[in-house]
Protein backbone atom coordinates (compact mmCIF):
# COMPACT_ATOMS: atom_id res chain seq x y z
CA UNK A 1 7.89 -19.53 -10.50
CA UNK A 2 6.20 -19.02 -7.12
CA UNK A 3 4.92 -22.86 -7.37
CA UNK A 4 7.90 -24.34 -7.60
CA UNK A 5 9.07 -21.86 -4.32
CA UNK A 6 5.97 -23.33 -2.39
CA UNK A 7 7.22 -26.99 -3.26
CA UNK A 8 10.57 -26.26 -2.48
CA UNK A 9 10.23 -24.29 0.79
CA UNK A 10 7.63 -26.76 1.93
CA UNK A 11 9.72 -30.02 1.18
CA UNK A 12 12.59 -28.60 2.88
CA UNK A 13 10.87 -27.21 5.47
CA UNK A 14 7.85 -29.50 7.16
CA UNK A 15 4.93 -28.18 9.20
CA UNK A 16 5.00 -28.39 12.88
CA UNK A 17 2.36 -27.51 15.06
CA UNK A 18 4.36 -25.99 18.19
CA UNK A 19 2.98 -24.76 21.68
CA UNK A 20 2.25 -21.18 21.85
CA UNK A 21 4.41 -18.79 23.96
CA UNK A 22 2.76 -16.68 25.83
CA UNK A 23 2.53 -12.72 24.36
CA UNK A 24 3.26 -10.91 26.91
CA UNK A 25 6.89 -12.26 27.07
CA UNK A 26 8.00 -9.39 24.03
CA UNK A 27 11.54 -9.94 24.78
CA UNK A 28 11.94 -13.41 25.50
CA UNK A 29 10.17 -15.31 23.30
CA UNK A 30 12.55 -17.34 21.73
CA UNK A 31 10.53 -18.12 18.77
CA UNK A 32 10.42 -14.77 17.52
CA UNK A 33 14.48 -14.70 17.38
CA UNK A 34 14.35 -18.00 15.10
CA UNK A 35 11.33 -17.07 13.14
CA UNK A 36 13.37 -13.77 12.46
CA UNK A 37 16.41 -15.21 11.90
CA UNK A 38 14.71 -17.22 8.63
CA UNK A 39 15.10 -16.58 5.01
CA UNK A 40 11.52 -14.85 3.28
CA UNK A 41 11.05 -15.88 0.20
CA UNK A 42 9.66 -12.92 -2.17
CA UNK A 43 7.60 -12.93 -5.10
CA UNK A 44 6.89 -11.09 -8.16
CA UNK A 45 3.52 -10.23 -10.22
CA UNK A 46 4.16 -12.68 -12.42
CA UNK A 47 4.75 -15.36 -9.91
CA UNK A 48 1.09 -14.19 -8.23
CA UNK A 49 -0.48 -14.63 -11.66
CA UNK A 50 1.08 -17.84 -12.71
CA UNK A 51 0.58 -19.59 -9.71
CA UNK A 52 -3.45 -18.70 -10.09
CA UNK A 53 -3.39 -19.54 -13.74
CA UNK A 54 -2.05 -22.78 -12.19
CA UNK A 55 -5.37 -23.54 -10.10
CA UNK A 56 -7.80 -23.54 -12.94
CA UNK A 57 -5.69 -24.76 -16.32
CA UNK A 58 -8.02 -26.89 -17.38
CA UNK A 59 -7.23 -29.63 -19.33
CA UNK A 60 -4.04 -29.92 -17.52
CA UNK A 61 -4.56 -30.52 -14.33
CA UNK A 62 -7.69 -32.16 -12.33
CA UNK A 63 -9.38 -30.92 -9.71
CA UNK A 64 -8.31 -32.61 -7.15
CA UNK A 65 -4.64 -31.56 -8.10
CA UNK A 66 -5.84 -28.15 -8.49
CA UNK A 67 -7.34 -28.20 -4.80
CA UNK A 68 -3.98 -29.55 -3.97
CA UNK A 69 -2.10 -26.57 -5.53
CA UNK A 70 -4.48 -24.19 -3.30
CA UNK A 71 -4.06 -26.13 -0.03
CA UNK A 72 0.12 -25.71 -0.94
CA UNK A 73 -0.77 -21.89 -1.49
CA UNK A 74 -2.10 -21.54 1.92
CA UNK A 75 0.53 -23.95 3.59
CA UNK A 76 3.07 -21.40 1.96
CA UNK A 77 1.34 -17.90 2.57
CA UNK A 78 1.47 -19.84 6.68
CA UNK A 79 4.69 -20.44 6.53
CA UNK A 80 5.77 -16.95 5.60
CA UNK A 81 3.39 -14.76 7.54
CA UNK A 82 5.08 -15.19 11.20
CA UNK A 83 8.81 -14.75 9.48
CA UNK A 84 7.95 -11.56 8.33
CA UNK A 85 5.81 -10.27 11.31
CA UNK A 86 9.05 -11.98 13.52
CA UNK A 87 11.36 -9.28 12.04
CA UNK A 88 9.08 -6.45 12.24
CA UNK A 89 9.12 -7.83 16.26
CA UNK A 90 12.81 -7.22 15.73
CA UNK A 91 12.90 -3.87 14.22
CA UNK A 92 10.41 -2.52 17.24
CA UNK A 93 12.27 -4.24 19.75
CA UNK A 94 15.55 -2.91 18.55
CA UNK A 95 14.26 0.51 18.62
CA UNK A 96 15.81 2.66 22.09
CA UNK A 97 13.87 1.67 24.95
CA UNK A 98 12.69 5.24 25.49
CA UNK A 99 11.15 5.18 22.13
CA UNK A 100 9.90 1.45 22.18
CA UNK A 101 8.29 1.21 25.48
CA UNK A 102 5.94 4.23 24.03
CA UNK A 103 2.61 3.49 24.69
CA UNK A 104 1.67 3.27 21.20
CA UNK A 105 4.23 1.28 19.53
CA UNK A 106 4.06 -0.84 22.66
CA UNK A 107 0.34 -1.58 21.59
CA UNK A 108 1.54 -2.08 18.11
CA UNK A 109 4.03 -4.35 19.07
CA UNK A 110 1.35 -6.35 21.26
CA UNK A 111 -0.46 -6.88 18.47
CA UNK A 112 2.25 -7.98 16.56
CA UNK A 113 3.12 -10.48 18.72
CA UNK A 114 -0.20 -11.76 19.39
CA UNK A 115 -0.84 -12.29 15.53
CA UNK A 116 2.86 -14.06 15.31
CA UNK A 117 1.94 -16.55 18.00
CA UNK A 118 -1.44 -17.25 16.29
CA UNK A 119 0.05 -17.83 12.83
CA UNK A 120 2.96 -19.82 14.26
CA UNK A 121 0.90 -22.27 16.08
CA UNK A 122 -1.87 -22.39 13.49
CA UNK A 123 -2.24 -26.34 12.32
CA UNK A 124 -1.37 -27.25 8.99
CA UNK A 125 -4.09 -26.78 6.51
CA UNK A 126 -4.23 -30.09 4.79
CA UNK A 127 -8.00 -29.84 2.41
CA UNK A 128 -10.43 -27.13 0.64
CA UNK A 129 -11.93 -27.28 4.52
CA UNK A 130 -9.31 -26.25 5.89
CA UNK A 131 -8.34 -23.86 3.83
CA UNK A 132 -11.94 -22.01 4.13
CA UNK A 133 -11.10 -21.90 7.78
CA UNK A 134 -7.74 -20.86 7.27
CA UNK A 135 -8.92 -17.32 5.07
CA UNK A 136 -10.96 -16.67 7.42
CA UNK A 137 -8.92 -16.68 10.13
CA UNK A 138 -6.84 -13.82 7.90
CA UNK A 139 -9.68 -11.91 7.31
CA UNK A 140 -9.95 -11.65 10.84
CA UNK A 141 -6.06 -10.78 11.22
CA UNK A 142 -6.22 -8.17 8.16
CA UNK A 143 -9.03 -6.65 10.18
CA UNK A 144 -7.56 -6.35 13.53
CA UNK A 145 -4.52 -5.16 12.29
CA UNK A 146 -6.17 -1.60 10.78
CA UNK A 147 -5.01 0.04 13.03
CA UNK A 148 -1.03 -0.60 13.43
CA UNK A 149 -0.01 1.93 10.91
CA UNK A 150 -1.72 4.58 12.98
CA UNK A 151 -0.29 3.42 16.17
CA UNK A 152 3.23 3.30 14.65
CA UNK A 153 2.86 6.55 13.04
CA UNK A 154 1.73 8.07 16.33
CA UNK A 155 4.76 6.35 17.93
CA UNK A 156 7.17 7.80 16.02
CA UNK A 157 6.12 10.71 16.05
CA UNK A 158 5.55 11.20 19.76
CA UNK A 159 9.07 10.03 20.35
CA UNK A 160 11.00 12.07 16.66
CA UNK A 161 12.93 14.19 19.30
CA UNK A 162 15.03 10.39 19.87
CA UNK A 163 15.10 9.78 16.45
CA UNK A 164 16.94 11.11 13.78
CA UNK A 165 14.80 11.72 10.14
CA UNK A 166 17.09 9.16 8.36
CA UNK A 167 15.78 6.48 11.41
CA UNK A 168 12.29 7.75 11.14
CA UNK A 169 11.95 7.06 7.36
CA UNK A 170 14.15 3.73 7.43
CA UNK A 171 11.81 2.13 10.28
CA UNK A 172 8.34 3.55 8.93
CA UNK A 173 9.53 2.12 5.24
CA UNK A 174 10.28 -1.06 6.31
CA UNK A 175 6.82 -1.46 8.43
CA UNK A 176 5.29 -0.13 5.63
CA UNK A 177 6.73 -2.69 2.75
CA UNK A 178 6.36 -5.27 4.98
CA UNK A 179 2.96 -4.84 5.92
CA UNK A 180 2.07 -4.39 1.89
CA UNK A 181 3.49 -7.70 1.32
CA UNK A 182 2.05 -9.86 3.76
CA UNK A 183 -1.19 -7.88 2.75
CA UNK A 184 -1.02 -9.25 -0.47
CA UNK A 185 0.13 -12.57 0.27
CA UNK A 186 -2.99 -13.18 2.29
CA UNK A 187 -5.65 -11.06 -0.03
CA UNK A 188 -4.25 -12.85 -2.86
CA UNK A 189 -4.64 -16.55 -1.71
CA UNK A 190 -7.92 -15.06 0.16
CA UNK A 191 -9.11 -14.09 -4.10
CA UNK A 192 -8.04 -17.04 -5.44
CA UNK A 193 -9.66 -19.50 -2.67
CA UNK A 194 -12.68 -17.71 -3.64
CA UNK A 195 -12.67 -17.34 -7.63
CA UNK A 196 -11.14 -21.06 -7.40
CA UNK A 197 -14.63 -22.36 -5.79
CA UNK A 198 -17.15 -19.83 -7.68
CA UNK A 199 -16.61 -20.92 -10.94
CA UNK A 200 -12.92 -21.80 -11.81
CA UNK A 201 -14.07 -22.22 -15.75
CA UNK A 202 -14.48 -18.98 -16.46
CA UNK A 203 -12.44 -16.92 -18.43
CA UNK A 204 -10.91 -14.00 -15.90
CA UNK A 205 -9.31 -10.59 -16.31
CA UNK A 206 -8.30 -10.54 -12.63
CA UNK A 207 -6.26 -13.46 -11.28
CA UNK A 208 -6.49 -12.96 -7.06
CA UNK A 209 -5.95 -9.31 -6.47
CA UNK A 210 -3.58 -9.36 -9.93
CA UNK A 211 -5.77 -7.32 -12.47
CA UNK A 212 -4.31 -9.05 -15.79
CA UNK A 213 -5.65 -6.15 -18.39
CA UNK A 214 -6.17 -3.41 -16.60
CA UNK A 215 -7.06 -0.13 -18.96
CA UNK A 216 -4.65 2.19 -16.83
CA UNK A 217 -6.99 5.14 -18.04
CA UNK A 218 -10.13 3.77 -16.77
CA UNK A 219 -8.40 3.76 -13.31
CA UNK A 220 -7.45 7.66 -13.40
CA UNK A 221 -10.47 8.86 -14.41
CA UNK A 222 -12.08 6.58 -11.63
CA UNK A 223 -9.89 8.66 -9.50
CA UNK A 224 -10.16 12.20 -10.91
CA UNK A 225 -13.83 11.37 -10.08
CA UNK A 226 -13.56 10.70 -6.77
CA UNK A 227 -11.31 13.08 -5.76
CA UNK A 228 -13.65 15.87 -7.15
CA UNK A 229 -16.22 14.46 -5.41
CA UNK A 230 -14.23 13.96 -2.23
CA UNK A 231 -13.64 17.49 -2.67
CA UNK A 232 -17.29 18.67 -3.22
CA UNK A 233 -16.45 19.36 -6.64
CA UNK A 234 -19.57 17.72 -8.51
CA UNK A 235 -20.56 19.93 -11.07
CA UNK A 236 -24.43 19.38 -13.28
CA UNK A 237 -24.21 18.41 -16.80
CA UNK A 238 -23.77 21.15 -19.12
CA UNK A 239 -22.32 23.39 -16.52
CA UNK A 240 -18.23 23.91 -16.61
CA UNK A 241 -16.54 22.00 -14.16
CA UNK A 242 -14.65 23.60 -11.82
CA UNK A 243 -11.09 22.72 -12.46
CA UNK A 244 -9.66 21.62 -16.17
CA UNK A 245 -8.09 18.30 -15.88
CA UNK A 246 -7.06 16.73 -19.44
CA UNK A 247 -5.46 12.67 -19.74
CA UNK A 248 -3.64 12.85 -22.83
CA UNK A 249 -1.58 10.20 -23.97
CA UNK A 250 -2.00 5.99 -25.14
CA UNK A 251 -5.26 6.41 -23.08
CA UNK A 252 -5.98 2.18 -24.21
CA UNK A 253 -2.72 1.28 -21.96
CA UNK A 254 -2.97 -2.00 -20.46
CA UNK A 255 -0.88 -4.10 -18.19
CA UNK A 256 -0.93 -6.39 -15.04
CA UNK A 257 -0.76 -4.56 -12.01
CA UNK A 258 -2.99 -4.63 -8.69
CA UNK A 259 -5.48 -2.37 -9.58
CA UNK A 260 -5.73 -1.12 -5.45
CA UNK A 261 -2.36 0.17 -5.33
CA UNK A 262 -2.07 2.27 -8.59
CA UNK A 263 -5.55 3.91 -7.80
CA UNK A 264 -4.03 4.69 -4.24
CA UNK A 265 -1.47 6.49 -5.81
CA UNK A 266 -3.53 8.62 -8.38
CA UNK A 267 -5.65 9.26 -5.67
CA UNK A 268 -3.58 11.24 -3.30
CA UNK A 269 -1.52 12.98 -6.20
CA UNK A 270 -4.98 13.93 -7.95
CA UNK A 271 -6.05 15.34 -4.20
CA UNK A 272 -3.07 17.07 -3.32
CA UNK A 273 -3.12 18.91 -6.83
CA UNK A 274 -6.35 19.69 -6.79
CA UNK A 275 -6.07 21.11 -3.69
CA UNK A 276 -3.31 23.20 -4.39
CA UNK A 277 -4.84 23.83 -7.55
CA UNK A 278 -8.30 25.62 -5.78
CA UNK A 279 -6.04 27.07 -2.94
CA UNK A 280 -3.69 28.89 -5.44
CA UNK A 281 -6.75 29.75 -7.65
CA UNK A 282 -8.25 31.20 -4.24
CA UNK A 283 -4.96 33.52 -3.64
CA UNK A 284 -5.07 34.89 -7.05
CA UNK A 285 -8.82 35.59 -6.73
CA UNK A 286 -9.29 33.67 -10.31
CA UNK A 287 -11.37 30.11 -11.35
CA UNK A 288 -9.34 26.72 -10.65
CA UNK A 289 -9.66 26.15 -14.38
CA UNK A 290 -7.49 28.88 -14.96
CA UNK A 291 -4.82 26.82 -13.74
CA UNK A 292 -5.21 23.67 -15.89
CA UNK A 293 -4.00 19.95 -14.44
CA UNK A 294 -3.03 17.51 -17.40
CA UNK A 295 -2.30 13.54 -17.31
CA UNK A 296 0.06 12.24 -19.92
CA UNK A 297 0.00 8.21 -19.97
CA UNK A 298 3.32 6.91 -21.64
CA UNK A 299 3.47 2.85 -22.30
CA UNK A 300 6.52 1.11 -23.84
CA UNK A 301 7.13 -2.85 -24.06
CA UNK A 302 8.80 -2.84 -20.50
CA UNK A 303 7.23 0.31 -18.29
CA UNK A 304 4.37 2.88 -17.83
CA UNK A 305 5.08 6.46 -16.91
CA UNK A 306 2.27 8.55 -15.92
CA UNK A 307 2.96 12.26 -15.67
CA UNK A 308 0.55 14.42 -13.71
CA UNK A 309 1.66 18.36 -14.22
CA UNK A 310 -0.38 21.46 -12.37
CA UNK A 311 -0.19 24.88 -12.70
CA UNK A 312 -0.98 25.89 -8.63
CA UNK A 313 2.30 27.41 -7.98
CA UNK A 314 5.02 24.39 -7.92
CA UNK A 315 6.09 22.87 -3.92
CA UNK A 316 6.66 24.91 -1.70
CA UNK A 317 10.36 26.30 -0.90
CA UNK A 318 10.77 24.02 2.57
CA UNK A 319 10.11 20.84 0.34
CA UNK A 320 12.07 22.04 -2.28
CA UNK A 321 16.15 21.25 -3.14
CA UNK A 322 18.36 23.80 -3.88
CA UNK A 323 20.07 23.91 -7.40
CA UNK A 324 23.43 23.70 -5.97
CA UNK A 325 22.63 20.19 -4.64
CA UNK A 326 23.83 17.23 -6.94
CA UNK A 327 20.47 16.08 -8.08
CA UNK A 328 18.16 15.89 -11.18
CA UNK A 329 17.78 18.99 -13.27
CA UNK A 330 14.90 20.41 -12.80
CA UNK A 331 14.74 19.75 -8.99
CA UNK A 332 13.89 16.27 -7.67
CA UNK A 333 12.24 16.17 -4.07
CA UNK A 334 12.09 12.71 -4.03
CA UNK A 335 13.12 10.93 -1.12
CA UNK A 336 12.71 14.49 0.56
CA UNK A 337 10.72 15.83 2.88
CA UNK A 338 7.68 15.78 0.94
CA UNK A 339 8.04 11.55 0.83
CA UNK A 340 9.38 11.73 4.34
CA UNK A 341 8.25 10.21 7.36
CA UNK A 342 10.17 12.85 9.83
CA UNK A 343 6.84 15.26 9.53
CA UNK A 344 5.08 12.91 11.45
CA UNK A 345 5.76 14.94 14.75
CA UNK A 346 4.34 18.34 13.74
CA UNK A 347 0.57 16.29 12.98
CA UNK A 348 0.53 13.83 15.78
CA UNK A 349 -2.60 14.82 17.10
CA UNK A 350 -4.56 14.59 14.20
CA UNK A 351 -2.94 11.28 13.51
CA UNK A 352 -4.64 10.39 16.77
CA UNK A 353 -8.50 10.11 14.76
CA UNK A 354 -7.18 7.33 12.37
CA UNK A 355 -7.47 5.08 15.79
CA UNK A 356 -10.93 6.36 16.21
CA UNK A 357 -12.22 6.02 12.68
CA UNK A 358 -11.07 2.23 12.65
CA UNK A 359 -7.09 2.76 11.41
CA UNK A 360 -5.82 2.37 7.78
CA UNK A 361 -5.99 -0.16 4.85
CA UNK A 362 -4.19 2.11 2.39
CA UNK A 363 -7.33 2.30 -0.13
CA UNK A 364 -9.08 4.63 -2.23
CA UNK A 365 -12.16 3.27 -1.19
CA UNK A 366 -11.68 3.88 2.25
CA UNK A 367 -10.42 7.12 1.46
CA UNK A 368 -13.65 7.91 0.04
CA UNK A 369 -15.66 6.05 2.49
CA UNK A 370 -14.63 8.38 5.29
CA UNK A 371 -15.50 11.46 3.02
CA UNK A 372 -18.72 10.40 2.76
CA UNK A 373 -18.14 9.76 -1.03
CA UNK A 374 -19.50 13.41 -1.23
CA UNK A 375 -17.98 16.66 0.68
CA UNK A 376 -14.72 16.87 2.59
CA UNK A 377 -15.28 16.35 6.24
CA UNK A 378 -17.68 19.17 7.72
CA UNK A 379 -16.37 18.87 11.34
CA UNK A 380 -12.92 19.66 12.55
CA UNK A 381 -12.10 16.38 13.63
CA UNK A 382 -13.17 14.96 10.02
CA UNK A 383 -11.02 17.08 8.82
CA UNK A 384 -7.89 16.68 11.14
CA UNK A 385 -8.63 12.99 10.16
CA UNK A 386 -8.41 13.61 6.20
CA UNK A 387 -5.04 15.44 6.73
CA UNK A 388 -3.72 12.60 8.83
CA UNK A 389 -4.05 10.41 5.85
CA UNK A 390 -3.04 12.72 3.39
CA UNK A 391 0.23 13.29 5.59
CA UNK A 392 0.65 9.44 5.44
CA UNK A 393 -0.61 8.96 2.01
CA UNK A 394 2.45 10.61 -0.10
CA UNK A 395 5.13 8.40 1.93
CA UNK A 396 3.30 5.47 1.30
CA UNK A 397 2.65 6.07 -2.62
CA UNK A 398 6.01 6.19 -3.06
CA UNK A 399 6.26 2.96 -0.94
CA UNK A 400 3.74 0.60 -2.82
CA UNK A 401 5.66 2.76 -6.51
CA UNK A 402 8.80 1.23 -5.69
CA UNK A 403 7.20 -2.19 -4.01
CA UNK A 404 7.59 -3.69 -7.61
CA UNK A 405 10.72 -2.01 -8.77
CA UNK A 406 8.66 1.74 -10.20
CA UNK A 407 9.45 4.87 -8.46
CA UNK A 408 7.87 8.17 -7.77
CA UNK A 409 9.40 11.27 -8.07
CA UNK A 410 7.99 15.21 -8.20
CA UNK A 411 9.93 17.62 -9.77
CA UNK A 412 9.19 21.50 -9.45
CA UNK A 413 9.62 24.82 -11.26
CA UNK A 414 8.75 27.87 -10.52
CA UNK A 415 4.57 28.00 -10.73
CA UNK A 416 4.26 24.54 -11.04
CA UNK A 417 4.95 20.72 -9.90
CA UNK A 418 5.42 17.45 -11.97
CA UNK A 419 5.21 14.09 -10.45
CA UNK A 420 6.60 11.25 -12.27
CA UNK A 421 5.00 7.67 -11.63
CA UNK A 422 7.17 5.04 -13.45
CA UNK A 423 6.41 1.39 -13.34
CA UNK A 424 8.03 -1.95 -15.11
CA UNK A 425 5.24 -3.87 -17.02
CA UNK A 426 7.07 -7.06 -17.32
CA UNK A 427 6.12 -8.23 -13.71
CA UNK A 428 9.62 -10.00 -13.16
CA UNK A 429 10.70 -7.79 -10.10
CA UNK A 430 10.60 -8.83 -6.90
CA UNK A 431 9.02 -6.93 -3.90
């Protein structure tokens, strides 16, 4: 369990409070080679939601152990933030110079380093004080560091022509994983630090950012919502909406999950069908709910499957395999193009207005945010900036599917695309 990884990492390996290097020094900072060089130790769902159950068992525990247990949390999520920024360090430094000394992964990497040297030579946090400090000095971090994805994606793709697509996809994966799991290592101790002191007592359904029952189909239709509405697809009661979407299936599914991350994935597959959907409806001169979109929930003891089928046409032929390749039957594109990271180059421009509109958290709502909740964007560069994320947004669904142990996969026919979300409800796998 992740409490007894907290006592065991921090018995073996005692706080220090060491001198800061100084940031500009990107290649010779020797702390960033040891930090690297250390073991991370992962976690799993169930370890996030034991370890909070942990805080406020009452009649077990008092509260001063329990304020204990929270001050190890944060001693823990400390000790494993700068080993996992360290070898992100790494992986930009190792890059070829002509791609790493571009200007924006150069700012990237600044960042980087100036957040390592910050967490590294952060004091120990040793009460509830402390440890109020201590999220709040992540808050700050989480903040600052909006914009890094958009920087590295910029990167990347300014310097693809000294890159192969197998490098561009291997480096932009591991940034990505990375930065999910330090996210929720610091949102999750940032929760519980503040359910902990609002009233520990009470009976929860969400332990940190760990949603412990959540009704899987209350979260799609949350997201069929917003899309259409991103979409400007709000239609007055009585009236027929404008496209037919049906969720079929054990619509009273529940299971532990983080609540952020599934909805982030509905999200973009809901857009991008329903704008296929109204774009193919468009070229046949005929409704959108001619062309109807269905969601089929499956639950079993040890994994949801969510199946989201359209009628608008299927992927197009450059995304799709050929049947003489040794793949699923019918065609799999995952891990293809449409998942890849390598189209990166052909929208660097518009990946440009992330920057501008404050970077990227990877949420629905901020997806819907910069929509205006309403209307897709009704200037060009509003636009170019909602097809920057959606160009990011498929690669990284797939990336927070397979963060613990589900996978995402679209299969197309001819006049129409599947996409397959599968993940394990037993919460034992380990990002």
């Amino acid at each position: 369990m992740l409490g007894w990884l907290i006592r065991r990492h921090l018995h073996s390996s005692p706080l220090k409070l060491l001198p800061p290097a100084q940031p500009g020094k990107f290649y010779g900072n020797s702390h960033i080679f040891r930090y690297a060089a250390m073991d991370s130790i992962g976690f799993s769902l169930r370890q996030l939601i034991f370890f909070g159950k942990m805080l406020w068992a009452s009649g077990f525990y008092s509260e001063a152990d329990s304020e204990q247990r929270l001050v190890r949390g944060a001693n823990f999520v400390k000790s494993q933030l700068p080993v996992r920024i360290a070898r992100r360090i790494r992986d930009i430094q190792s890059l070829p110079f002509i791609v790493a000394s571009n200007p924006n992964l150069n700012a990237a990497l600044k960042l980087y380093v100036e957040a390592f040297e910050k967490l590294r030579s952060y004091p120990p946090i040793c009460n509830c004080q402390d440890n109020q400090r201590w999220c709040e000095f992540l808050e700050k971090i989480l903040d600052q560091h909006r914009i890094v994805i958009p920087q590295l994606a910029i990167g990347i793709a300014e310097s693809s022509d000294h890159l192969t697509p197998h490098q561009i996809d291997s480096f932009m994966t591991r940034m990505l994983q990375s930065r999910i799991s330090r996210r929720v290592l610091a949102q999750h101790h940032i929760a519980l630090t503040s359910q902990f002191h609002s009233a520990p007592q009470l009976k929860r359904s969400k332990i940190g950012v760990v949603d412990i029952d959540l009704r899987v189909a209350d979260g799609i239709e949350k997201c069929i919502r917003l899309a259409q509405a991103t979409l400007g697809l709000k239609h007055s009661p009585g009236s027929e909406p404008v496209l037919d979407v049906m969720l079929t299936g054990e619509q009273d599914a529940r299971f532990a999950y983080i609540a952020d991350q599934l909805e982030y994935i509905m999200f973009e597959l809901l857009l991008n069908s329903f704008k296929a959907t109204l774009k193919h409806a468009h070229q046949r001169a005929l409704p959108p709910a001619h062309f109807p979109i269905s969601i089929h929930i499956v639950s079993s003891p040890t994994q949801l499957t969510i199946r989201l089928s359209d009628h608008a046409g299927g992927i197009r032929s450059a995304f799709s395999p050929s049947l003489s390749d040794e793949d699923d039957f019918p065609p799999s594109v995952t891990r293809r193009e449409l998942f890849s990271f390598s189209h990166l180059a052909k929208r660097k421009d518009r990946l440009k207005g992330l920057i501008k509109t404050g970077g990227l958290t990877g949420t629905v709502g901020e997806q819907v945010q910069d929509n205006g909740s309403s209307t897709m964007g009704s200037t060009e560069e509003e636009k170019e900036v909602q097809e920057a994320r959606l160009r990011i947004g498929l690669p990284l669904s797939s990336i927070y599917a397979q963060f613990f142990g589900g996978s995402l996969e679209m299969y197309s026919i001819e006049g129409s695309a599947d996409a397959v979300l599968r993940i394990p409800k037993l919460g034992t796998t380990t990002e």
